[in-house]
N, C-alpha and C. Protein backbone atom coordinates (compact mmCIF):
# COMPACT_ATOMS: atom_id res chain seq x y z
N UNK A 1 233.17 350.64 219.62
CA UNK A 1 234.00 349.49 219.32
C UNK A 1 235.45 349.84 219.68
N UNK A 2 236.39 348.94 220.08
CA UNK A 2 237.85 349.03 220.56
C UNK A 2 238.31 349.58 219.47
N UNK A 3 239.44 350.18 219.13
CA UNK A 3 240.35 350.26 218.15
C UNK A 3 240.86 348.99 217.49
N UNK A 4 241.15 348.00 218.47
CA UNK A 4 242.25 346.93 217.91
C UNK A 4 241.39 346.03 216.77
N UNK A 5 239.95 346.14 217.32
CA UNK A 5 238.95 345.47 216.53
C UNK A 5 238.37 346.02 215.22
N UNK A 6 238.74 346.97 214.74
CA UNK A 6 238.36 348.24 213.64
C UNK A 6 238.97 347.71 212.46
N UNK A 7 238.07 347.79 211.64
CA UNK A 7 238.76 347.13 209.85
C UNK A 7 239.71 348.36 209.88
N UNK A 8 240.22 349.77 210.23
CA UNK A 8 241.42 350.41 209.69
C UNK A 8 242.43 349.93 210.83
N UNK A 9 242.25 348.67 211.63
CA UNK A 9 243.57 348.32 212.12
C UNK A 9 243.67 347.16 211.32
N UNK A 10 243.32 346.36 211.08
CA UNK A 10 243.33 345.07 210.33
C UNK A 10 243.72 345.74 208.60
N UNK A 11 244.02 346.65 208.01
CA UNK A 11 243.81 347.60 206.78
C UNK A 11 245.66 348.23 206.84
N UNK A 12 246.27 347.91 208.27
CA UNK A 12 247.31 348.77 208.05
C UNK A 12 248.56 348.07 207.36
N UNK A 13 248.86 348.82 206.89
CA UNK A 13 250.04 348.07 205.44
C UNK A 13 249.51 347.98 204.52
N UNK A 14 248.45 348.30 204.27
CA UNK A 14 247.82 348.42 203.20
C UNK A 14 247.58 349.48 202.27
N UNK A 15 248.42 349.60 201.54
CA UNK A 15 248.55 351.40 201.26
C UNK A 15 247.44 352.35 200.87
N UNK A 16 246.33 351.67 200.72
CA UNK A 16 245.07 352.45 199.78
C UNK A 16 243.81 352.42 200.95
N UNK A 17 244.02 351.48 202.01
CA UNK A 17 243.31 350.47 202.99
C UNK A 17 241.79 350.55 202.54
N UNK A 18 241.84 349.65 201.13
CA UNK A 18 240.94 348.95 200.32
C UNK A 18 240.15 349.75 199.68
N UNK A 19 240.67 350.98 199.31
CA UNK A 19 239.37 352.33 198.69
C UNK A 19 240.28 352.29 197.13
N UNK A 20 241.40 351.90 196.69
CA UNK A 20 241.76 351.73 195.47
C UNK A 20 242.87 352.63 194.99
N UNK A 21 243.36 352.78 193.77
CA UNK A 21 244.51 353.65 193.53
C UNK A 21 242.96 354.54 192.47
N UNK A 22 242.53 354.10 191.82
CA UNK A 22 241.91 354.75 190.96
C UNK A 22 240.76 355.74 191.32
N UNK A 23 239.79 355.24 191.96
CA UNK A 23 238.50 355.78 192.37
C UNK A 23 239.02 356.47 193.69
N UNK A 24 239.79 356.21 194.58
CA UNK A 24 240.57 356.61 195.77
C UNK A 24 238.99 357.17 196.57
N UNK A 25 238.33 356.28 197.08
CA UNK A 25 237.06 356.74 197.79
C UNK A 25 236.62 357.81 197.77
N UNK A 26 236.32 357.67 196.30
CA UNK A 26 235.05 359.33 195.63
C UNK A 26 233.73 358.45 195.56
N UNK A 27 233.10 359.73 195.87
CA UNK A 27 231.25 359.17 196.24
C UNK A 27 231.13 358.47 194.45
N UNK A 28 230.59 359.19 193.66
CA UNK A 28 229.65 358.11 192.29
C UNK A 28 230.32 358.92 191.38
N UNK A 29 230.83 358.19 190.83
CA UNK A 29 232.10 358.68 189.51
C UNK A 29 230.73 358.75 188.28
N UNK A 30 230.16 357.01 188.08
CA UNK A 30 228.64 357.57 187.27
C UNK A 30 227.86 358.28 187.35
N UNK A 31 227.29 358.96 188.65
CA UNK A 31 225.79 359.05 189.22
C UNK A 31 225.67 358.04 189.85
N UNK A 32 224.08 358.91 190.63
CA UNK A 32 223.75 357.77 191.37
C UNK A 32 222.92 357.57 190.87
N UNK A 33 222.43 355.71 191.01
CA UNK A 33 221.15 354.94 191.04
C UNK A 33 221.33 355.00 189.77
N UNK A 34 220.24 355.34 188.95
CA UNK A 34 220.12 355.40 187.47
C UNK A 34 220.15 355.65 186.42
N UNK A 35 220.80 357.03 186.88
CA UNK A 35 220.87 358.09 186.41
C UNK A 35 221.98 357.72 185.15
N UNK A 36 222.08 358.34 184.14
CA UNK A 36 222.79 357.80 183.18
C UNK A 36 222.10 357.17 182.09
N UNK A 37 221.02 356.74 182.00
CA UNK A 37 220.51 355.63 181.49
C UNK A 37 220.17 356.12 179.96
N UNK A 38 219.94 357.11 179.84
CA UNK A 38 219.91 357.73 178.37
C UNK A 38 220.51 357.98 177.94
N UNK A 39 222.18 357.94 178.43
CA UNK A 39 223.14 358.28 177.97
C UNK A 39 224.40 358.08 178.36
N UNK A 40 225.24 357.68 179.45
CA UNK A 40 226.65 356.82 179.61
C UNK A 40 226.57 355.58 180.41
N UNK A 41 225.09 355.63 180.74
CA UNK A 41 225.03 353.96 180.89
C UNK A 41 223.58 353.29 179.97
N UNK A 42 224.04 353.83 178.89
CA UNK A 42 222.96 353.33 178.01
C UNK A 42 222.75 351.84 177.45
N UNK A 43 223.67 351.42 177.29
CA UNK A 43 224.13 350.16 176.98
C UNK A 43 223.80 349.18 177.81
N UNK A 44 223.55 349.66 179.10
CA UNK A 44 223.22 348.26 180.13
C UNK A 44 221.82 348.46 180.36
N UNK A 45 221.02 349.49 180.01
CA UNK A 45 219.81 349.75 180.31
C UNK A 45 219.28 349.28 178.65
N UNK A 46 219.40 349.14 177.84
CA UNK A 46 219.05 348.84 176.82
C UNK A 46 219.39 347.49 176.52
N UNK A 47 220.14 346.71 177.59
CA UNK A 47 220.65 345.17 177.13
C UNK A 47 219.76 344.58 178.08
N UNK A 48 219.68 344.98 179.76
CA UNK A 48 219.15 344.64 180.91
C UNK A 48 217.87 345.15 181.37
N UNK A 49 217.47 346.11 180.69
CA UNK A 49 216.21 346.80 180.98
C UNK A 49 215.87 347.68 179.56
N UNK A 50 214.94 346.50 178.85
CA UNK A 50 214.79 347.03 177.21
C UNK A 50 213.29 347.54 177.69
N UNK A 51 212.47 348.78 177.09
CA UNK A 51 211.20 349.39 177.32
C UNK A 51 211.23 350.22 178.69
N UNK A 52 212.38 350.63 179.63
CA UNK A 52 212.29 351.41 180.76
C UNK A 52 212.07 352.69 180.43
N UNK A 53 212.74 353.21 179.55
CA UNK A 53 211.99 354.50 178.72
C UNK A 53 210.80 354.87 178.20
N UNK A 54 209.87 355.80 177.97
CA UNK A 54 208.92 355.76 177.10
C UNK A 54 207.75 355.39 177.48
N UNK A 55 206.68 355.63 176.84
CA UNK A 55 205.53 355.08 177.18
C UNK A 55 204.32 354.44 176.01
N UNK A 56 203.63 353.54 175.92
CA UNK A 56 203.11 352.90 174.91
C UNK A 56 201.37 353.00 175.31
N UNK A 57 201.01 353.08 174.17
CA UNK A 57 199.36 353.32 174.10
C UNK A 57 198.65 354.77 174.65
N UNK A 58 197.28 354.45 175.39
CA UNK A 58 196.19 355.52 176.09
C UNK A 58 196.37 355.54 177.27
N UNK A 59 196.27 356.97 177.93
CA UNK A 59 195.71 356.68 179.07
C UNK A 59 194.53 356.43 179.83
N UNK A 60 193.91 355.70 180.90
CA UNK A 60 192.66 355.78 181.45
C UNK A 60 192.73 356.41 182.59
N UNK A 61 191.67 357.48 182.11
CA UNK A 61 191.62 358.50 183.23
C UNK A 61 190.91 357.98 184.24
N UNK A 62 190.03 357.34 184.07
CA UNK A 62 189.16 356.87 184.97
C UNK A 62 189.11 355.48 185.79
N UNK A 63 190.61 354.98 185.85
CA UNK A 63 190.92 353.76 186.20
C UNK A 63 190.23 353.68 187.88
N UNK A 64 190.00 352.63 187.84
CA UNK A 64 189.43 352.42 189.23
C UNK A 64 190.64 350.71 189.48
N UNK A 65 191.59 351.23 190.60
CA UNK A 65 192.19 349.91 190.91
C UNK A 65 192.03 349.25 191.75
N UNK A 66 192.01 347.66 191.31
CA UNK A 66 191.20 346.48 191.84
C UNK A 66 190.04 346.53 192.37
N UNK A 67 189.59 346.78 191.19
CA UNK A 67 187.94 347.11 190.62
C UNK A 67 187.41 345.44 190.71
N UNK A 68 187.81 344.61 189.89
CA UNK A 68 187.66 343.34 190.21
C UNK A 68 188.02 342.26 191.39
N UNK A 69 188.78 342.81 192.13
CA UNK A 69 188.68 342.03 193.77
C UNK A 69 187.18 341.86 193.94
N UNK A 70 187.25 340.37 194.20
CA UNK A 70 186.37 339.68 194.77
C UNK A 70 186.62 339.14 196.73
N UNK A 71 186.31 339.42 197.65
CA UNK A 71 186.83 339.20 198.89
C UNK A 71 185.93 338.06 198.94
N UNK A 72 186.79 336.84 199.26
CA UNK A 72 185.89 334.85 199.55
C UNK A 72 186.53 334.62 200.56
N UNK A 73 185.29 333.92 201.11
CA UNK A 73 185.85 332.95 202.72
C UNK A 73 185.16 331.73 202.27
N UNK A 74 185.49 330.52 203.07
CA UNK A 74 185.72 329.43 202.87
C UNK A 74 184.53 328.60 203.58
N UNK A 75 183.77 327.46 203.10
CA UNK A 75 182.77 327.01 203.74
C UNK A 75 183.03 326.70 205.47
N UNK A 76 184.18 326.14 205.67
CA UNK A 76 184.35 326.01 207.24
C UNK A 76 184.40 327.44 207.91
N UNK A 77 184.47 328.81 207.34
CA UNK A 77 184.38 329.65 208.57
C UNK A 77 183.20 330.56 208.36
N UNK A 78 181.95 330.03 207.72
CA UNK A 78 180.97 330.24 207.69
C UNK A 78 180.04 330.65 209.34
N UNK A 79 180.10 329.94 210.30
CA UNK A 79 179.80 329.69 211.22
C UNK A 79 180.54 330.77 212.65
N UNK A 80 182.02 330.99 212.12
CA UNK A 80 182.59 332.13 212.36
C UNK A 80 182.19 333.47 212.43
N UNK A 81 180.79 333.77 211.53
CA UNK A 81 180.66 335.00 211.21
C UNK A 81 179.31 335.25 212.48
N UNK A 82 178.65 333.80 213.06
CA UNK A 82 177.71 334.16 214.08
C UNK A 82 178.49 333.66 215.07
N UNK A 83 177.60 334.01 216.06
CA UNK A 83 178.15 334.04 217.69
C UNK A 83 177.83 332.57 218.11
N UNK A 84 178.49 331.75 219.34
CA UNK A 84 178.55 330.62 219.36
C UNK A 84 176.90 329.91 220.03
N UNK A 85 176.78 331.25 220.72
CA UNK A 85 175.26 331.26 221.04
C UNK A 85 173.90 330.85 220.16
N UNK A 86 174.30 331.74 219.00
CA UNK A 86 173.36 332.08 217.79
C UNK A 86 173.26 329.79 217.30
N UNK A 87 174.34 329.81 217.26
CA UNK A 87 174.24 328.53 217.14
C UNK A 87 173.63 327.12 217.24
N UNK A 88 173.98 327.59 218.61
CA UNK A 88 173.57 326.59 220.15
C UNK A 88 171.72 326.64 219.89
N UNK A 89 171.61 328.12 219.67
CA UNK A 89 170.01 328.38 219.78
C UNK A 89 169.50 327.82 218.58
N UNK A 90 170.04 327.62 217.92
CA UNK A 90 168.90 326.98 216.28
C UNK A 90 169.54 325.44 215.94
N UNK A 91 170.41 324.64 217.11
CA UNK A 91 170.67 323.81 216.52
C UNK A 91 169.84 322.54 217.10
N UNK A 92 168.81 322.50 217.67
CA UNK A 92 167.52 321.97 217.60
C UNK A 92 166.56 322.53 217.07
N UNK A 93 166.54 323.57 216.71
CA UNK A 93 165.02 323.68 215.20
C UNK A 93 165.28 323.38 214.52
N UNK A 94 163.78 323.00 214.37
CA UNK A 94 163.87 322.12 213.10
C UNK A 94 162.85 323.22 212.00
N UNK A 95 162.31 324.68 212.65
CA UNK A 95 161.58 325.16 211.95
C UNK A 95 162.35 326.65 211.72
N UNK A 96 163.15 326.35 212.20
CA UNK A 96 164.11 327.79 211.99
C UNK A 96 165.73 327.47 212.03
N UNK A 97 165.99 328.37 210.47
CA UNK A 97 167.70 328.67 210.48
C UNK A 97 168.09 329.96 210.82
N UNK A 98 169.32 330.01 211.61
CA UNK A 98 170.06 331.41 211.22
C UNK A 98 170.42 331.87 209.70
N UNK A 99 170.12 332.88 209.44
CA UNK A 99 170.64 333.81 207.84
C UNK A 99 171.86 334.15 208.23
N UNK A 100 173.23 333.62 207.67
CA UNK A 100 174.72 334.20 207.78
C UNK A 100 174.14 335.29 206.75
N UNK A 101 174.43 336.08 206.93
CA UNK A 101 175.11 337.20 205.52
C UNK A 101 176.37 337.53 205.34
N UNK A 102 176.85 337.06 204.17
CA UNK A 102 178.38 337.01 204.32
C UNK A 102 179.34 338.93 203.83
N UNK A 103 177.70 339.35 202.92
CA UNK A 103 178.18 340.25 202.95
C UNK A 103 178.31 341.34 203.64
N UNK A 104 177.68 341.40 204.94
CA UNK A 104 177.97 341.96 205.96
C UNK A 104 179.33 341.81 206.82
N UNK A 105 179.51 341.11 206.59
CA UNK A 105 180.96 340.67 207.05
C UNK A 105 182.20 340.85 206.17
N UNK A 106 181.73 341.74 205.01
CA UNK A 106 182.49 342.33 203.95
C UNK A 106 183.57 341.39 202.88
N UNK A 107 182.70 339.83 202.63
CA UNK A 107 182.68 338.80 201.99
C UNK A 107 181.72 339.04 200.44
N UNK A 108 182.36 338.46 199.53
CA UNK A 108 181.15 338.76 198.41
C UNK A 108 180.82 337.24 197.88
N UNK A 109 181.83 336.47 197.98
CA UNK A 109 181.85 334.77 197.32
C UNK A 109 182.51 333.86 198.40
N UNK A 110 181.45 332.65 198.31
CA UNK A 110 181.44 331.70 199.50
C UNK A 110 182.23 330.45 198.53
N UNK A 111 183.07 330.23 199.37
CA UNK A 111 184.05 328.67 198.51
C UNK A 111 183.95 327.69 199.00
N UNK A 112 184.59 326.42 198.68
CA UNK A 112 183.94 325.07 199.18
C UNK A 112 185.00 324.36 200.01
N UNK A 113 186.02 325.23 200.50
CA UNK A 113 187.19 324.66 201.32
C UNK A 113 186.48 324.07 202.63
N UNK A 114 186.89 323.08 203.13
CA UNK A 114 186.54 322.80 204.46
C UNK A 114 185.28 321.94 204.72
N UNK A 115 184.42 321.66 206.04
CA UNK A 115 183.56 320.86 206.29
C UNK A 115 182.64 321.74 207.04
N UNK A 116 181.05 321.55 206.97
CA UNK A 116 180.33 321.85 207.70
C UNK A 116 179.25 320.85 208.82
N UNK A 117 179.24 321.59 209.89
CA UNK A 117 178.30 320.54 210.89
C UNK A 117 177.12 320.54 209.86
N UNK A 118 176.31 319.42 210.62
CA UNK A 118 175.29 319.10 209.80
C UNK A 118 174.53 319.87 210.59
N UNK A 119 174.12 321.27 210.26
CA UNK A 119 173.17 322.14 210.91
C UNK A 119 172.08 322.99 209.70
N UNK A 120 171.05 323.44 209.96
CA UNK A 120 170.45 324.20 208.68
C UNK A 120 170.65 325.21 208.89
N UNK A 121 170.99 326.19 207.60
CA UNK A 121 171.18 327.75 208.15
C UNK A 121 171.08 328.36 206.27
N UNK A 122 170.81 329.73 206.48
CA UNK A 122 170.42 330.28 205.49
C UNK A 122 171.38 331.16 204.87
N UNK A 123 172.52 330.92 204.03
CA UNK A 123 173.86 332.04 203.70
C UNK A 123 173.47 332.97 202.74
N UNK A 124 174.02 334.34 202.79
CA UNK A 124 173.56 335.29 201.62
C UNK A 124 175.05 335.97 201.00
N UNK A 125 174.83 335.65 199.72
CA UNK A 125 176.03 336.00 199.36
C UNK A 125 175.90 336.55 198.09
N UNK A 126 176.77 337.12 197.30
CA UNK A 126 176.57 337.22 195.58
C UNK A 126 177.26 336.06 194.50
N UNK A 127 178.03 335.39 195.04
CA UNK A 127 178.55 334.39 194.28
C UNK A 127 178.93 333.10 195.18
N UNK A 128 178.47 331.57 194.74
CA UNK A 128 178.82 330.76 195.23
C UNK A 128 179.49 329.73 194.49
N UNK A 129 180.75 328.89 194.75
CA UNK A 129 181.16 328.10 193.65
C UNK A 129 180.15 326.89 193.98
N UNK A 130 180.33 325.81 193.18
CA UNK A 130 179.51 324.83 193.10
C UNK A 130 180.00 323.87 194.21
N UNK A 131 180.83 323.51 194.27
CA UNK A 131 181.40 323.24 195.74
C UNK A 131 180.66 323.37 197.19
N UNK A 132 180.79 324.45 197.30
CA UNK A 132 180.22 325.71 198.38
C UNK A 132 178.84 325.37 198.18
N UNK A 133 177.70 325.15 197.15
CA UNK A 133 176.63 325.26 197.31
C UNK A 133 175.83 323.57 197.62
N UNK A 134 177.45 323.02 197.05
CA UNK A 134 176.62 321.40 197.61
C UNK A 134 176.53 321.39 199.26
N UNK A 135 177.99 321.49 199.68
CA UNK A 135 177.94 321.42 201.33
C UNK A 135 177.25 321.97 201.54
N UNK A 136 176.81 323.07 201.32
CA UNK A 136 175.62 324.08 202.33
C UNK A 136 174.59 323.63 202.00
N UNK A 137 173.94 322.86 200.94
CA UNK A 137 173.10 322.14 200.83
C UNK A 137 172.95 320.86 201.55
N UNK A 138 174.09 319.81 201.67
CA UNK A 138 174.16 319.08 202.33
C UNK A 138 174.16 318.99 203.80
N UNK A 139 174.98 319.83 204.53
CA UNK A 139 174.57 320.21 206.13
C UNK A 139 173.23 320.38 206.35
N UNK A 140 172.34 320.98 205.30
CA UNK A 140 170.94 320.99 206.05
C UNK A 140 170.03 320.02 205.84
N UNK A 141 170.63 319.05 205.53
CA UNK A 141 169.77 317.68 204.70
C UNK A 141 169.43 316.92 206.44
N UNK A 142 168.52 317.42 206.87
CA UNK A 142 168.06 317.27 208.29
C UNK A 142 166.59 316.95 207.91
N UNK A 143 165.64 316.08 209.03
CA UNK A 143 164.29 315.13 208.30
C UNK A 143 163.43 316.49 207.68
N UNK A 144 163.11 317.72 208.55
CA UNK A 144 162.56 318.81 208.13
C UNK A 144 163.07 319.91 208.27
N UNK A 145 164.20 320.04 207.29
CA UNK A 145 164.36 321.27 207.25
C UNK A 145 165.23 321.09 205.58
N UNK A 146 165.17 321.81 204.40
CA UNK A 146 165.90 321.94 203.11
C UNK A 146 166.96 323.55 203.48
N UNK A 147 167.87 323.50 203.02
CA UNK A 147 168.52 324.10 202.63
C UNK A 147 168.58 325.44 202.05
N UNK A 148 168.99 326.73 202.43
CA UNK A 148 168.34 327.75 201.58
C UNK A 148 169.53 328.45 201.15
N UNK A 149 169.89 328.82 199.64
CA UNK A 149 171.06 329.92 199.47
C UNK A 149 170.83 331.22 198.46
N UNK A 150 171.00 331.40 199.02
CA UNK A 150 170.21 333.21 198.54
C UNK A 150 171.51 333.92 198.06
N UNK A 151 171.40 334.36 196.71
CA UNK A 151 172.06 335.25 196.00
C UNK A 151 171.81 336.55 196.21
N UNK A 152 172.66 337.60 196.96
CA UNK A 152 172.50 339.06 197.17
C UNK A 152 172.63 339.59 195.90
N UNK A 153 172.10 339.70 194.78
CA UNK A 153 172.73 340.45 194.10
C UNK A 153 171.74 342.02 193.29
N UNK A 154 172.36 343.02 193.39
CA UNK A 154 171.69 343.99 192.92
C UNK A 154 171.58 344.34 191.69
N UNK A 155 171.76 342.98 190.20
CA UNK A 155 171.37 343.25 188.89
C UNK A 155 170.88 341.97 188.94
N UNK A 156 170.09 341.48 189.53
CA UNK A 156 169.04 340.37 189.43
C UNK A 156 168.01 340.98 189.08
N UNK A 157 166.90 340.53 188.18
CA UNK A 157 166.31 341.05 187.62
C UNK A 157 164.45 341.12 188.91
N UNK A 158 164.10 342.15 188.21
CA UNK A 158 162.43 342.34 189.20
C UNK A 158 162.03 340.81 189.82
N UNK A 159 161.73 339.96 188.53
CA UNK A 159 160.88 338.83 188.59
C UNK A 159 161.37 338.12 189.84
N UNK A 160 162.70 337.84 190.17
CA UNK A 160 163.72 337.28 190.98
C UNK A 160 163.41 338.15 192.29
N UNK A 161 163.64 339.60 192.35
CA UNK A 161 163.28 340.12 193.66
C UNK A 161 162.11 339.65 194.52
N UNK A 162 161.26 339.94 193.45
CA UNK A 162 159.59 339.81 193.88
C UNK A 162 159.57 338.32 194.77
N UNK A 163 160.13 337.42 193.99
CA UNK A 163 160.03 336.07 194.13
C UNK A 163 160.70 335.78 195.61
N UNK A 164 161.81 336.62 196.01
CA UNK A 164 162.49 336.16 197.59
C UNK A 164 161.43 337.25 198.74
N UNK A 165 160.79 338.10 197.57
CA UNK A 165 160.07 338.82 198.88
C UNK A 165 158.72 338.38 198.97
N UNK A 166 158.41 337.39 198.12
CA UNK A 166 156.70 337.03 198.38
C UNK A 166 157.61 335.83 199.84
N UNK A 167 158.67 335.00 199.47
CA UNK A 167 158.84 334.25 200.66
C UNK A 167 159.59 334.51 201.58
N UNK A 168 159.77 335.63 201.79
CA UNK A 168 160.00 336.30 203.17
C UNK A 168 158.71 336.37 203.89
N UNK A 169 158.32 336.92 203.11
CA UNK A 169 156.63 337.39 203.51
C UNK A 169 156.04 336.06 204.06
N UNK A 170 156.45 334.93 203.50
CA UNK A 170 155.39 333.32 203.86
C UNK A 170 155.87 333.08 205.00
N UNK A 171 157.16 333.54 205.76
CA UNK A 171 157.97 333.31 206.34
C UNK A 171 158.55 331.70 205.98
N UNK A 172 159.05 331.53 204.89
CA UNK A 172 159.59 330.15 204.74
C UNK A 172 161.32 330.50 204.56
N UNK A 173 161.74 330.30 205.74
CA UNK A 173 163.41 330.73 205.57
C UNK A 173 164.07 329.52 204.93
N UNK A 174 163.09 328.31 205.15
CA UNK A 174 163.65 326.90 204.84
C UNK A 174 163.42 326.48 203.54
N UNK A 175 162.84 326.98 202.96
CA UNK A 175 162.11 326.76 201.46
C UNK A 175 164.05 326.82 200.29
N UNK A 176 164.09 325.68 199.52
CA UNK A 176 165.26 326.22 199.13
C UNK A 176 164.62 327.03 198.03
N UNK A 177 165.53 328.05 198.30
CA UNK A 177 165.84 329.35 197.04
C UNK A 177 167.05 329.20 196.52
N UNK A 178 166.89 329.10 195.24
CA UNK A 178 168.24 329.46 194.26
C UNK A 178 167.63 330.34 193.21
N UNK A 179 168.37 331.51 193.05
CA UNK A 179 168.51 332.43 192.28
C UNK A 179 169.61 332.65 191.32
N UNK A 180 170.34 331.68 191.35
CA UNK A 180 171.33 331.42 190.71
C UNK A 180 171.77 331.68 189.15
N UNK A 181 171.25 333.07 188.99
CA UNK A 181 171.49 333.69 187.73
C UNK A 181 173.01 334.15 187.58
N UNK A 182 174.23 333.72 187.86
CA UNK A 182 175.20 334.31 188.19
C UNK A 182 176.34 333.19 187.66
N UNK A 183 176.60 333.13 186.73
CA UNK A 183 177.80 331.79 186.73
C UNK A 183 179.08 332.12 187.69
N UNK A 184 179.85 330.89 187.77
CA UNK A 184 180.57 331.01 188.34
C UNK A 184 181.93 331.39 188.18
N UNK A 185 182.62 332.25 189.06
CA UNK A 185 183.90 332.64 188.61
C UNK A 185 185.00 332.68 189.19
């Protein structure tokens, strides 16, 4: 930068050139940052920041964080998760759907944002809101084909397993299944 343009030319006549008579540009007369806070700047940390000290209750050793994240995608990008092909190919059967699995796609709960083509297809998920399970019900409301939504979940009980693997076995992908032991959350 020029000289003429420099705050200590614009500063001259100025006898202190803006650093003060008192502090006369010394680094931290308090400390720095926070330091103080237990003791000569106690008063503002105890008016402006009451509980910054100290600590209250147990600890958990064994915290696991965001243990409860749930990862949801939205009924319109359902279709997103197969290829445009996969599509094209089942959207004249009438005796076969594609199975999305959403949790392969590292999804755990399907939501009811958005619109779906009226196509049949089979989603697997662990949680669906009620929303989410009408449209996906409704898109497959085609002359022969029902709707299928399959709950992934691994504390569903035997009776429930048995029951999606006798109709795997029938091969009925179209048969609706609800397993819907899971309220919603």
């Amino acid at each position: 930068m020029t000289t003429r343009f420099k705050k200590s030319r614009k500063m001259h006549a100025h006898r202190k050139r803006g650093h003060g008579r008192i502090g006369k540009h010394r680094k931290h007369p308090g400390g720095c940052g926070n330091s103080g806070g237990q003791h000569h700047h106690r008063i503002n940390f105890d008016k402006y920041h009451p509980g910054y000290f100290g600590k209250v209750g147990m600890r958990n050793f064994h915290l696991i964080k965001h243990g409860k994240v749930i990862p949801t995608i939205n009924v319109e990008r359902l279709w997103s998760l197969v290829s445009e092909q996969t599509r094209l190919f089942y959207k004249d059967k009438t005796d076969k759907a594609p199975v999305i699995d959403v949790m392969k796609a590292g999804y755990m709960k399907v939501l009811g944002k958005g619109q779906l083509p009226e196509q049949p297809m089979i989603v697997k998920a662990r949680y669906f809101t009620k929303e989410a399970e009408e449209k996906i019900k409704a898109a497959g409301r085609l002359p022969a084909a029902e709707q299928a939504i399959m709950l992934d979940r691994p504390d569903m009980n035997i009776r429930e397993n048995r029951f999606l693997e006798i109709l795997k076995l029938r091969m009925l992908p179209l048969q609706a299944v609800f397993a819907c032991c899971a309220p919603d959350m």
